[in-house]
Structure formats: structure tokens, C-alpha cells
Protein backbone atom coordinates (compact mmCIF):
# COMPACT_ATOMS: atom_id res chain seq x y z
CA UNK A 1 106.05 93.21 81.28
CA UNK A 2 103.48 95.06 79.91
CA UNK A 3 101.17 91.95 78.84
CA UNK A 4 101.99 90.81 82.58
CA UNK A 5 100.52 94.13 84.31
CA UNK A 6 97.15 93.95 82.30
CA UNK A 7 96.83 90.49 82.79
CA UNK A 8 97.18 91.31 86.69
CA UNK A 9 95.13 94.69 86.49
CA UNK A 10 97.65 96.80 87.46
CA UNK A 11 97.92 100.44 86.75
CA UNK A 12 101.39 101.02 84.51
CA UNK A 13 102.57 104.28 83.01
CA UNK A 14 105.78 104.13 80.69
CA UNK A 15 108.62 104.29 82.95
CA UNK A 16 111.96 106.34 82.61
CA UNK A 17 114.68 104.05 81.44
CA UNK A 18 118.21 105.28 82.46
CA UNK A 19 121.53 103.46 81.10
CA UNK A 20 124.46 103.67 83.32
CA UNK A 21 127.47 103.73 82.46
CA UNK A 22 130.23 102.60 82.90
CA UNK A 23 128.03 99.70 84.49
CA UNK A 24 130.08 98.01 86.97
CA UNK A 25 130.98 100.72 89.32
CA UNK A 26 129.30 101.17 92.43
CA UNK A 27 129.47 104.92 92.21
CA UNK A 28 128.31 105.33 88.50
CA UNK A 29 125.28 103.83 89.84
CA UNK A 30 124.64 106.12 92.78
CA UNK A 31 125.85 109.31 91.27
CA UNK A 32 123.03 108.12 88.29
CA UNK A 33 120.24 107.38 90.90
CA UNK A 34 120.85 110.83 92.30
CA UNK A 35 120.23 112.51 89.55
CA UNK A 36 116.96 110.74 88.42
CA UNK A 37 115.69 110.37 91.83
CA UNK A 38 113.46 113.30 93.01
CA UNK A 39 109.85 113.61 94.63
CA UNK A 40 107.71 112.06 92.21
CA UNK A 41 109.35 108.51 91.98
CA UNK A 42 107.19 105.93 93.39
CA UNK A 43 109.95 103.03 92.91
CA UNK A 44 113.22 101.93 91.41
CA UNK A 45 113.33 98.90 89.39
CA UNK A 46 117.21 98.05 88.97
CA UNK A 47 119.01 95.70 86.14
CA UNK A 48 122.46 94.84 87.62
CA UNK A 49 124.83 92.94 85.88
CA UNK A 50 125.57 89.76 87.53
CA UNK A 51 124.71 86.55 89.21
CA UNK A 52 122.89 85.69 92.56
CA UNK A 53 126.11 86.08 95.11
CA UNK A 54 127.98 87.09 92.57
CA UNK A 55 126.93 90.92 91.85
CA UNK A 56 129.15 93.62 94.06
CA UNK A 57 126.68 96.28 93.18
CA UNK A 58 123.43 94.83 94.98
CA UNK A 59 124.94 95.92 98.80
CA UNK A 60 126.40 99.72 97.54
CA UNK A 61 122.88 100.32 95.92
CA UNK A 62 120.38 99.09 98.09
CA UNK A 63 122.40 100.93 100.96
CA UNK A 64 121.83 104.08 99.15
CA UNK A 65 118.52 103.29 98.60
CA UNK A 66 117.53 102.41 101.78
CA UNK A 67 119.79 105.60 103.90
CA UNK A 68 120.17 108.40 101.52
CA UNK A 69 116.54 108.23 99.18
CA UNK A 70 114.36 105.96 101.02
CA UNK A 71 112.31 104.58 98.28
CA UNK A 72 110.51 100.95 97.32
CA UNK A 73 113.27 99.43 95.48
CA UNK A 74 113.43 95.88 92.97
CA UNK A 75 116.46 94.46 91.86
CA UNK A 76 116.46 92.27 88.90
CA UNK A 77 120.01 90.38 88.07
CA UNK A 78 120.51 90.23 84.33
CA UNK A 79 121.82 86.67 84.82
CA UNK A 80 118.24 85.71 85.43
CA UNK A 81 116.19 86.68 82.36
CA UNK A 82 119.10 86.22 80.40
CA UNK A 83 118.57 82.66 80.17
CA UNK A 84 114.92 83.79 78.43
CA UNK A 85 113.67 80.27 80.11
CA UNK A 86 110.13 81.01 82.37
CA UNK A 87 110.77 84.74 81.59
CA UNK A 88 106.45 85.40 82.13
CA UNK A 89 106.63 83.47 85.27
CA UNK A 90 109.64 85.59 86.22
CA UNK A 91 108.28 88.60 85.37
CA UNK A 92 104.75 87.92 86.91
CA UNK A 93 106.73 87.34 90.08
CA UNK A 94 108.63 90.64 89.96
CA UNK A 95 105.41 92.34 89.85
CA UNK A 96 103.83 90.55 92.95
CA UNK A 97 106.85 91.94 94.95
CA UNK A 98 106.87 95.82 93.57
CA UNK A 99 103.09 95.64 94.36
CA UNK A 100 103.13 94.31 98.01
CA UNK A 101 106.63 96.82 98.33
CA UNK A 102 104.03 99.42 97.15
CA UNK A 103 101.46 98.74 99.63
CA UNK A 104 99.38 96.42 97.70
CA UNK A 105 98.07 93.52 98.96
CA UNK A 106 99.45 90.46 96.63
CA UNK A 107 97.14 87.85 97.43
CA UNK A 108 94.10 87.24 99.51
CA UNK A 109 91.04 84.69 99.78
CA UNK A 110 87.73 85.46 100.61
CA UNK A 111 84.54 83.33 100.78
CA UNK A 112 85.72 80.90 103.11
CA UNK A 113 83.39 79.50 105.54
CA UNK A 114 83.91 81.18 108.54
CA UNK A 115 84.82 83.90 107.03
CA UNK A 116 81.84 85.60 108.75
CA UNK A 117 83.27 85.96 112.12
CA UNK A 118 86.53 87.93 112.96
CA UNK A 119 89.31 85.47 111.28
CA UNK A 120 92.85 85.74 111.34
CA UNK A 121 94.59 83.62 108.98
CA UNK A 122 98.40 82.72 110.58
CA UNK A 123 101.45 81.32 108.08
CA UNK A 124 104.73 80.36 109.50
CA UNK A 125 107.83 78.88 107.93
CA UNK A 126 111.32 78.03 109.42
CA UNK A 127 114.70 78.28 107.41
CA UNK A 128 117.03 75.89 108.74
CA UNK A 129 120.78 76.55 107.58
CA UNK A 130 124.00 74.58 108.11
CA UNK A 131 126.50 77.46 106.84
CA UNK A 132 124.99 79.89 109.68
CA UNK A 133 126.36 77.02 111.83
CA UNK A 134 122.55 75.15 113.17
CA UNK A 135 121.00 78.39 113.17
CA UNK A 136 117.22 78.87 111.81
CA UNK A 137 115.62 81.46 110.62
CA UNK A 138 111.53 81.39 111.88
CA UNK A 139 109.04 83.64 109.51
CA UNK A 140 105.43 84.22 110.61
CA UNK A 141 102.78 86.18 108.59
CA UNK A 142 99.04 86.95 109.91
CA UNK A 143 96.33 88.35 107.96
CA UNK A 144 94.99 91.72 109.28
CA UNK A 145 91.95 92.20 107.07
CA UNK A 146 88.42 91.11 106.30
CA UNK A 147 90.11 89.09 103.60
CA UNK A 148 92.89 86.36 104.31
């Protein structure tokens, strides 16, 4: 991770590494975020055990971290860089979200050509799913900024 935020230019200070234990309990996991959580965290970066769909801890925690100590959170499933395969390209990816969850911005272009006149640069995407029974999903994004 560390070769990842210089290559990006973030800031990083060593973070505070907490074990929990025993690992698969819900509460274990709060009761431990409780007492490491206080005023000075900027964000919690979690390792839960598990698989996408598959990891009964994800709902309990981000709950907690979203009602009781609102706080930027990232959750990182351990079945994912287990597999060591694209583990940069993972990582790098990771850090693009804590930075925009942070208030960064995680991408922009400049120096387009009208770029000199008040732009706003629109994205949208639709999600179309069978399982939520022909329901879709739209997403729209707008740039806000002198840069796009």
C-alpha cells in the first residue's frame, strides 16, 4: 500500500492496526471499534473475513459506522487479496475510494478545449437487473469545478 500512496501522492502516516478477536462475531467487532474510535480518526479501513455476499459482518459494521460513529469507512474482504492476483491494481483502487470518501477529488481533466468557458461535464449510467424483477437502477454524476 505504501508504494501505491507515493506513487499517487498521497499523504500516509502509519496507521493503528487492531486484531479482533474472536473474528467472526458481529459484536467483537463493534465493542473493538468502540474502543479505538475517538476524535482524531479520519477513517476506518476494515479486513473482514469473507466473500462478496457471503460476509455477515459487512451489514452489523457499517450500521455502526454509519449511526453510532459517523466516520468515512472502507471495507476490504479478505477473500479478495487473498488470491494475491492484481493485488496493486486492487490496492490502487482502494485508495481512489478512501480519497474521494475523504473529500478528495479522484480524477479530473483539464486542458480541454472549451475548457475556457463555464463547462459542466455530465456522466450517466443505468443498471439494469433481472433479480430486482425489470427494475433499473439510473446513476448520474456532473462535474462542479473548473476542472472536469
Amino acid at each position: 500500500m505504501k508504494q501505491c500512496l507515493d506513487q499517487c501522492g498521497y499523504p500516509d502516516s502509519t496507521p493503528n492496526m487492531v486484531a479482533v478477536r474472536p473474528g467472526m462475531r458481529a459484536d467483537a467487532w463493534i465493542r473493538t471499534l468502540q474502543q479505538q474510535l475517538n476524535e482524531g480518526v479520519q477513517m476506518v479501513v476494515l479486513i473482514l473475513p469473507g466473500s462478496k455476499g457471503r460476509c455477515n459482518l459487512y451489514d452489523d459494521v457499517k450500521k455502526f459506522l454509519l449511526t453510532e460513529f459517523p466516520i468515512p469507512s472502507q471495507v476490504i474482504l479478505t477473500s479478495t487479496i487473498q488470491r494475491g492476483k492484481n493485488l496493486r491494481s486492487i490496492i490502487s483502487k482502494v485508495l481512489i475510494q478512501m480519497n474521494a470518501k475523504l473529500g478528495g477529488t479522484p480524477w479530473a481533466v483539464d486542458k480541454l478545449p472549451f475548457m475556457n468557458e463555464p463547462t459542466m461535464i455530465c456522466g450517466m449510467d443505468v443498471f439494469h437487473s433481472t433479480a430486482l424483477g425489470k427494475k433499473s437502477v439510473l446513476a448520474l454524476t456532473a462535474s462542479m469545478n473548473q476542472s472536469a
